[in-house]
Protein backbone atom coordinates (compact mmCIF):
# COMPACT_ATOMS: atom_id res chain seq x y z
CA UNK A 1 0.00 0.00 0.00
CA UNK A 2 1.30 3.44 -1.11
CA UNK A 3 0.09 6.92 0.00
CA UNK A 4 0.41 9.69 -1.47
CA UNK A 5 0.25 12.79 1.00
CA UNK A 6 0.40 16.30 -0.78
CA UNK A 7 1.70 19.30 1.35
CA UNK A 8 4.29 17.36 2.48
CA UNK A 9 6.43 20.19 4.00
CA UNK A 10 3.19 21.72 5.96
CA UNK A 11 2.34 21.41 9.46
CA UNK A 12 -0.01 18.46 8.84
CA UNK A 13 1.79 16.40 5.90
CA UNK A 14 4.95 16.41 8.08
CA UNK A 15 2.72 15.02 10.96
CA UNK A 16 1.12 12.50 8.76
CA UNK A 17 4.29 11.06 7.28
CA UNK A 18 6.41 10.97 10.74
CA UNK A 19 3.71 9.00 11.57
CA UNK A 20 3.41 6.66 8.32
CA UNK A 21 6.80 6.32 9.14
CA UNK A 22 6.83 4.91 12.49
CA UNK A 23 4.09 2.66 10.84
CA UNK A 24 6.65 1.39 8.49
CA UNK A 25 4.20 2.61 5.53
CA UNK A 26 4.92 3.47 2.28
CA UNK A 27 4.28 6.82 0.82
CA UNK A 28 4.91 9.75 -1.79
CA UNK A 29 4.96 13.32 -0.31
CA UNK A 30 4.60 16.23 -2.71
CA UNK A 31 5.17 19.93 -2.08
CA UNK A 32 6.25 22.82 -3.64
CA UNK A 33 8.91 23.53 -1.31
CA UNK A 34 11.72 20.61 -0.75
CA UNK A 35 12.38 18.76 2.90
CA UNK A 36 13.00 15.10 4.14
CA UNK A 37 9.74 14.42 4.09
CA UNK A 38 8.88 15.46 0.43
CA UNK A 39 9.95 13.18 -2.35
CA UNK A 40 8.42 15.43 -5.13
CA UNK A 41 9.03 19.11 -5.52
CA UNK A 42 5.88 20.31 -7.73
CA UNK A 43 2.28 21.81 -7.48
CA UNK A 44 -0.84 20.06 -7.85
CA UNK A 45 -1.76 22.88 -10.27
CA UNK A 46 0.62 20.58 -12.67
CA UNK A 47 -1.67 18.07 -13.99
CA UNK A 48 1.72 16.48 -15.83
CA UNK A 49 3.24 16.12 -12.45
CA UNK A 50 0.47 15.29 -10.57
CA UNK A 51 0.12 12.18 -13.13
CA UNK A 52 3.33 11.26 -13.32
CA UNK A 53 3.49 11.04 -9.32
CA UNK A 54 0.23 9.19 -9.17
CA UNK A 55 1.17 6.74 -11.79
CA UNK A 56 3.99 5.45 -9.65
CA UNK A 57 1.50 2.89 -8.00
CA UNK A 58 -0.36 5.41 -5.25
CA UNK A 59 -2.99 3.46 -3.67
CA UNK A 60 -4.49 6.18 -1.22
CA UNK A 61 -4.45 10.21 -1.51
CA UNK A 62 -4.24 12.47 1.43
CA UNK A 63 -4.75 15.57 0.00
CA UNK A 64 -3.68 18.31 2.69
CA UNK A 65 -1.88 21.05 0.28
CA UNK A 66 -3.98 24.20 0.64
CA UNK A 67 -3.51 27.78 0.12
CA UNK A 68 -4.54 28.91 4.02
CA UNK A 69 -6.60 31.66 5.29
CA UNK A 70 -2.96 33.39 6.39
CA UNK A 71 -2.79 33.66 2.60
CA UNK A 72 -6.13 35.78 2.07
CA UNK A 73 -4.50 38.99 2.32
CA UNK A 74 -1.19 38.55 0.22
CA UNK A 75 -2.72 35.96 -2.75
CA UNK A 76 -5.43 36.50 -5.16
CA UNK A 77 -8.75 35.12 -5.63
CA UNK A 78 -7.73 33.20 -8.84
CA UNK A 79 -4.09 31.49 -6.96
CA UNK A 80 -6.62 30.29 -4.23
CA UNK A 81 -8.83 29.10 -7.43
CA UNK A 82 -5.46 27.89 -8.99
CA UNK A 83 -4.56 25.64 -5.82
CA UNK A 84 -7.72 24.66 -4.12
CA UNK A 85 -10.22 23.90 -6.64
CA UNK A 86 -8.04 23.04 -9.72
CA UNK A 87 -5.47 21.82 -8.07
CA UNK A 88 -8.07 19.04 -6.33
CA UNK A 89 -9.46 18.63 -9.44
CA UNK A 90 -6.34 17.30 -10.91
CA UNK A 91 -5.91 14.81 -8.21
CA UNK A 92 -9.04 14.01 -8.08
CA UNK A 93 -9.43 13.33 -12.01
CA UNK A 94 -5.44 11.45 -11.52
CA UNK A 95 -7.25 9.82 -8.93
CA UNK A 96 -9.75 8.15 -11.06
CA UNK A 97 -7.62 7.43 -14.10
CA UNK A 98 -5.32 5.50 -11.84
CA UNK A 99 -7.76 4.00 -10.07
CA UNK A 100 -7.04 5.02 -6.78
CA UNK A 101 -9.15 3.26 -3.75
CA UNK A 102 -9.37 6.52 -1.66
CA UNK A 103 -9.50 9.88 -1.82
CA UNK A 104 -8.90 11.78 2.20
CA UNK A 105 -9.47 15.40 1.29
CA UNK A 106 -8.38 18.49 4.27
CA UNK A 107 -10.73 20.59 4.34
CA UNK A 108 -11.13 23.27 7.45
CA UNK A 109 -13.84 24.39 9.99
CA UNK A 110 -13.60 27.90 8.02
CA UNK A 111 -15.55 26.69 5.79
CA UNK A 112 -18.59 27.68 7.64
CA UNK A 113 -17.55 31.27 7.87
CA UNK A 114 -20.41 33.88 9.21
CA UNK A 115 -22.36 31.10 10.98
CA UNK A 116 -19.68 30.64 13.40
CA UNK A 117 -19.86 34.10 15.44
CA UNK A 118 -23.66 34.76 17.29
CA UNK A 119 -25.01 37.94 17.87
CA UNK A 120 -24.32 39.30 22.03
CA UNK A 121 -26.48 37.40 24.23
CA UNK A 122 -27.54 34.92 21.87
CA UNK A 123 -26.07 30.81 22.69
CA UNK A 124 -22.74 29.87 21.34
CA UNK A 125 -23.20 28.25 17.79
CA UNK A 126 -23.15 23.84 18.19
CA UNK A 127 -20.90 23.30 15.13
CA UNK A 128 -21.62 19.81 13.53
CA UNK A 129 -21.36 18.66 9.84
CA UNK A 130 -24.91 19.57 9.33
CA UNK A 131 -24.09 23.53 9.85
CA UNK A 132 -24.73 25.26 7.00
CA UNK A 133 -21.67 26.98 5.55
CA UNK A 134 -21.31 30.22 4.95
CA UNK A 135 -17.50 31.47 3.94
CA UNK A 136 -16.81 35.04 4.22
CA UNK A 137 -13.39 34.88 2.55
CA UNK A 138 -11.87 33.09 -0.95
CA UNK A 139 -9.99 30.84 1.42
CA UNK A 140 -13.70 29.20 2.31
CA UNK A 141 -15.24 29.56 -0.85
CA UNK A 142 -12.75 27.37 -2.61
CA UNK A 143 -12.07 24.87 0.38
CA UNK A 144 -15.82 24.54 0.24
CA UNK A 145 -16.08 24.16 -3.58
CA UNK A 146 -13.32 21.25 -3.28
CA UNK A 147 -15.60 19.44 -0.93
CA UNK A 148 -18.59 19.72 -3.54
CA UNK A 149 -15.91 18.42 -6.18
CA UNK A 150 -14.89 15.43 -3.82
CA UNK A 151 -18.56 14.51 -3.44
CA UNK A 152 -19.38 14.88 -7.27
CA UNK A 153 -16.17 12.01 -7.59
CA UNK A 154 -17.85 9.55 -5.30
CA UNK A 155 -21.62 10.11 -6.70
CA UNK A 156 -20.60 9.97 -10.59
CA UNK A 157 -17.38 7.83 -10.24
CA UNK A 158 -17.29 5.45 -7.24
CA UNK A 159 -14.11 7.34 -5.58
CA UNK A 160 -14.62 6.98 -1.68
CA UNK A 161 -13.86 10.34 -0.66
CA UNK A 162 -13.89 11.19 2.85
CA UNK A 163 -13.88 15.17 4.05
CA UNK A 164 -11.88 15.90 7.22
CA UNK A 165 -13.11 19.25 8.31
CA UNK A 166 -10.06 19.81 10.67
CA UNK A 167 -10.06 22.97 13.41
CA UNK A 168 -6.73 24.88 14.51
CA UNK A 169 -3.30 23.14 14.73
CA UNK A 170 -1.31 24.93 13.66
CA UNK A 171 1.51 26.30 16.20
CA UNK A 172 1.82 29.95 15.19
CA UNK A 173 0.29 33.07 16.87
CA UNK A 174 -3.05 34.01 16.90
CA UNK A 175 -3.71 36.24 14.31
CA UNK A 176 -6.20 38.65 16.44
CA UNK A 177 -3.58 41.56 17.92
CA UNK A 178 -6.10 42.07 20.82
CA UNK A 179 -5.94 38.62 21.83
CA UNK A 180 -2.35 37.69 21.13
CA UNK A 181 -1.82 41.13 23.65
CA UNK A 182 -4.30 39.70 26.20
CA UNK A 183 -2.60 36.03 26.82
CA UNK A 184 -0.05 33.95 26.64
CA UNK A 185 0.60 31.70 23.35
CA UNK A 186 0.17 29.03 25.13
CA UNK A 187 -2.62 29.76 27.42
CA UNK A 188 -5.00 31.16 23.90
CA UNK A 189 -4.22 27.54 22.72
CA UNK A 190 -5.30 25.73 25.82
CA UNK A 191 -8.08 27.44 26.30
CA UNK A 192 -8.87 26.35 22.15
CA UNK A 193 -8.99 22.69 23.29
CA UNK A 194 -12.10 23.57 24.79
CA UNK A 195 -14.15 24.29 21.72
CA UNK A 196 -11.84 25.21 18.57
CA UNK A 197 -8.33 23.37 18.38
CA UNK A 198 -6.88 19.59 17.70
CA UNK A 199 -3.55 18.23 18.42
CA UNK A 200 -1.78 17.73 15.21
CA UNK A 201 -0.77 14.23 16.40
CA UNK A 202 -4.48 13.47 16.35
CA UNK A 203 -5.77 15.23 13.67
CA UNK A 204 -2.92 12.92 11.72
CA UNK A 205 -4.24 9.55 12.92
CA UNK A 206 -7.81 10.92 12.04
CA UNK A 207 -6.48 10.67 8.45
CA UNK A 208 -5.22 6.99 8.65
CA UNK A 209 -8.61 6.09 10.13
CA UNK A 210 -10.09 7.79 6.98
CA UNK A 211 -8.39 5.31 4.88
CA UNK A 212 -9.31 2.36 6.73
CA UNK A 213 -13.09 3.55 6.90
CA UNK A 214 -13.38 4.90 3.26
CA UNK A 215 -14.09 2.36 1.08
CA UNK A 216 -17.03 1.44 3.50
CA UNK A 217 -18.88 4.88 4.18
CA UNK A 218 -18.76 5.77 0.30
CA UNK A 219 -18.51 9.89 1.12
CA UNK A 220 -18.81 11.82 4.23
CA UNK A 221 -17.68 15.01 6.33
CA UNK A 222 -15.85 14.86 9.52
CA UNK A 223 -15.31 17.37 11.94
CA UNK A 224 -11.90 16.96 13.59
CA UNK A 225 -11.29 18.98 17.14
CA UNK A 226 -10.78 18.05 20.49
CA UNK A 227 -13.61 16.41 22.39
CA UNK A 228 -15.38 19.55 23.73
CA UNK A 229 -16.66 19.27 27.31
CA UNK A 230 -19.72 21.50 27.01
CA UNK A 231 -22.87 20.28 25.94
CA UNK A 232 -25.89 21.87 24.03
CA UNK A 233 -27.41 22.78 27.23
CA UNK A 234 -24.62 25.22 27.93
CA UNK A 235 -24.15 27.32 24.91
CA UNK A 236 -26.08 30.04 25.89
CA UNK A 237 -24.25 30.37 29.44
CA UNK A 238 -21.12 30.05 27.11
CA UNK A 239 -22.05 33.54 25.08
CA UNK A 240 -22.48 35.13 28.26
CA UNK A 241 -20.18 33.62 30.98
CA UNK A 242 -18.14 31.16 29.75
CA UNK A 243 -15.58 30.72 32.80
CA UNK A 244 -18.47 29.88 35.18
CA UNK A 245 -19.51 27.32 32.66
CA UNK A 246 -15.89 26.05 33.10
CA UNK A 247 -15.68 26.17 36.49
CA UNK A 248 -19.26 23.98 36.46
CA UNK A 249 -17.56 20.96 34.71
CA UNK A 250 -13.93 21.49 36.24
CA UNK A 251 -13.90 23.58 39.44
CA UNK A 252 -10.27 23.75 39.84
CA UNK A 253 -9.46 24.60 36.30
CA UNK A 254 -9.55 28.61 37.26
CA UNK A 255 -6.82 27.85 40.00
CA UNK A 256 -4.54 25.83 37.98
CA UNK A 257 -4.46 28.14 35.19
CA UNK A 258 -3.79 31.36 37.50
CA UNK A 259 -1.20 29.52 39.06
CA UNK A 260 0.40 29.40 35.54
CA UNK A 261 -0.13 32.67 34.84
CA UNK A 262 -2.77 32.07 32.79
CA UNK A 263 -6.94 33.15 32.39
CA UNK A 264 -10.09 31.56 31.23
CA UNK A 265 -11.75 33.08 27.83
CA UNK A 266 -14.97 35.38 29.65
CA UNK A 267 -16.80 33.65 26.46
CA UNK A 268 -16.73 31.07 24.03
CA UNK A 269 -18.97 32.08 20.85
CA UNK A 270 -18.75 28.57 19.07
CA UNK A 271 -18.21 24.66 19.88
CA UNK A 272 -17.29 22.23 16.92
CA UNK A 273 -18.90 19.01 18.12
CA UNK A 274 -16.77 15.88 16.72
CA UNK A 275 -19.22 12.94 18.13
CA UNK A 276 -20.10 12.08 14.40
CA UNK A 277 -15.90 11.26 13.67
CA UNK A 278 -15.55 9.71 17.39
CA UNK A 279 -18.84 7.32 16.43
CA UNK A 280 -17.69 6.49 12.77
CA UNK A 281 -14.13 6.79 12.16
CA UNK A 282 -13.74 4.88 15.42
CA UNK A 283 -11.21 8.37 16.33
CA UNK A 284 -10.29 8.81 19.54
CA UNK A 285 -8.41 12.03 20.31
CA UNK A 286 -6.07 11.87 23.05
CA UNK A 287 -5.39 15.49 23.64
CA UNK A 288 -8.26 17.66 25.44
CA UNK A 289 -8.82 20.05 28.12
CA UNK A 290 -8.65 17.82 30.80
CA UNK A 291 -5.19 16.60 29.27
CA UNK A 292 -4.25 20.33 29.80
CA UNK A 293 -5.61 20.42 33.43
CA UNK A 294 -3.47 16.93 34.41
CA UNK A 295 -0.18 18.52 32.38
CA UNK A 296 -0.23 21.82 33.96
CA UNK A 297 -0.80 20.00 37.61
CA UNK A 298 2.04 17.80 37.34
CA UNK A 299 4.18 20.78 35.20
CA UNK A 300 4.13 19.22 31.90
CA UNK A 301 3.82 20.38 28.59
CA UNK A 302 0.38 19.72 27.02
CA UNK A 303 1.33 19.20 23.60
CA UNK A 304 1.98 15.97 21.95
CA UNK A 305 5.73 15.21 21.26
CA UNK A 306 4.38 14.85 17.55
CA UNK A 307 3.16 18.40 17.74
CA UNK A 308 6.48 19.54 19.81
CA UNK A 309 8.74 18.16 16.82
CA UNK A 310 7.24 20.54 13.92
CA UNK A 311 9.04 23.96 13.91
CA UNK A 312 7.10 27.35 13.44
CA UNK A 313 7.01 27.12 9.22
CA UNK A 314 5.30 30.24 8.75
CA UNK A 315 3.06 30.94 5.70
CA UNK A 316 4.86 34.02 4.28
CA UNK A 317 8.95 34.42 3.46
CA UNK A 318 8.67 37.24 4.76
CA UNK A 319 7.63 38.62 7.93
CA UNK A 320 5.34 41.26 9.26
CA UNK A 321 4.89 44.28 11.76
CA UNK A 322 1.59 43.62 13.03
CA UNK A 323 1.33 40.08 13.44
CA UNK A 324 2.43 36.54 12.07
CA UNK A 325 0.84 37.24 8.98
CA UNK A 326 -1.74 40.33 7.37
CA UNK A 327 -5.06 39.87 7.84
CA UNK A 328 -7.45 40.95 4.88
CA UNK A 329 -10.51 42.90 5.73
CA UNK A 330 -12.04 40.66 3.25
């Protein structure tokens, strides 16, 4: 069995092969920047390459190159065009021709956009795959359109395609200046585990269990996040006090985080609800706020050591005033 993982210099494609490795699997990693863990320098927009590369005997795709949302501001509407939806496309139609058994696609929790902040006062929004999307940026409307394309393979071509909506991993600053200003690093990504943020080590085993699962559930989306404590019952204390909903299910978890210097978000607007991946993926995420709680207790660092060996990679060469990256008003 051979895998092909694009984005294999990312965050995520890293992750994914360190951990095909350690399986003793075989794969192809593709990217448009070189490192030990790409075998092919080229871009998915290359339909040539992305045959060749295919051809070579790829049994499974995991298809995690992306232009990201740090990307909005600094890339146009038609490269996000160029890489998302065309550059899918040519994998997907490779894919076919090759006869490929599976097709894993990375999508994002962006893709629902304006649903994902409620008015003041109202609940905090339950986030499952049945939330309608609405993307407020090109980074959403093409992750979005690559999902309908991944569907449209399985329905008129018998590809198993399986969507893994994943939420934040990545290990770079916030991208909010009020926030980043507010806490520490470490303490806005802890409090994340609570409704909005996966470990990357199991957001990459998410993706073997897609492979496994695919050719039996046909098509289907998956949210991937951290097991969220909070249930629906909660979300409209959540909007309105969210550290006394906190306190409710852990009553020491204000304590422990002062004692590392650290605060509770006042409110949490949204919870992505992964019960749907847990139930039929068989995923199990290791990594959630109550991991946090037992690490900072016993003075340990919360992340996995997956997660601790990916550097910073930044999305830009270069490097900006006001933040890791610009943010676009659009």
């Amino acid at each position: 069995m051979k895998i092909l993982v694009t984005g294999s210099s990312g965050h995520l494609g890293e992750a994914i092969i360190k951990v095909l490795k350690d399986a003793d699997k075989s794969f192809v990693g593709v990217d448009i920047k070189p490192s030990e863990f790409t075998t092919h320098v080229g871009s998915i927009t290359d339909r040539t390459f992305v045959g060749e590369v295919i051809a070579e005997g790829v049994d499974y795709i995991l298809h995690t190159a992306t232009l990201h949302k740090p990307h909005v501001a600094t890339h146009s509407n038609q490269d996000f065009v160029d890489v998302n939806i065309t550059g899918t496309l040519n994998l997907l139609e490779e894919a076919r021709r090759n006869n490929v058994k599976a097709f894993i696609y990375t999508s994002t929790t962006s893709t629902f956009g304006d649903m994902l902040t409620p008015k003041a006062g109202e609940p905090a929004i339950w986030v499952t795959e049945e939330t309608r999307s609405i993307p407020k940026n090109i980074y959403g409307v093409t992750k979005s359109a690559a999902e309908d394309l991944c569907q449209m393979f399985f329905r008129n071509h018998n590809l198993p395609c399986i969507i893994l909506k994943t939420s934040r991993f990545f290990p770079e600053e916030d991208d909010n200046q009020e926030v980043r200003l507010a806490y520490a690093d470490l303490n806005i990504k802890a409090n994340e585990y609570l409704h909005r943020r996966v470990d990357i080590e199991d957001a990459a085993k998410a993706h073997l269990l897609a492979i496994e699962k695919a050719a039996a559930i046909g098509f289907s989306k998956y949210i991937i996040s951290a097991t969220s404590p909070f249930t629906k019952d909660m979300l409209v204390g959540l909007n309105r006090d969210a550290i006394a909903v906190v306190k409710g299910i852990y009553p020491e978890a204000e304590e422990i985080f002062k004692k590392a210097g650290w605060w509770l978000f006042p409110k949490i607007g949204r919870v992505y609800v992964n019960e749907k991946a847990r139930n039929e993926l068989g995923w199990r995420p290791k990594y959630d706020f109550k991991n946090i709680l037992n690490c900072l207790r016993e003075g340990k660092d919360f992340r996995s050591n997956l997660s601790l060996s990916i550097d910073i990679k930044g999305y830009h060469e270069q490097k900006f005033q006001n933040g890791p990256y610009p943010v676009s008003g659009h």
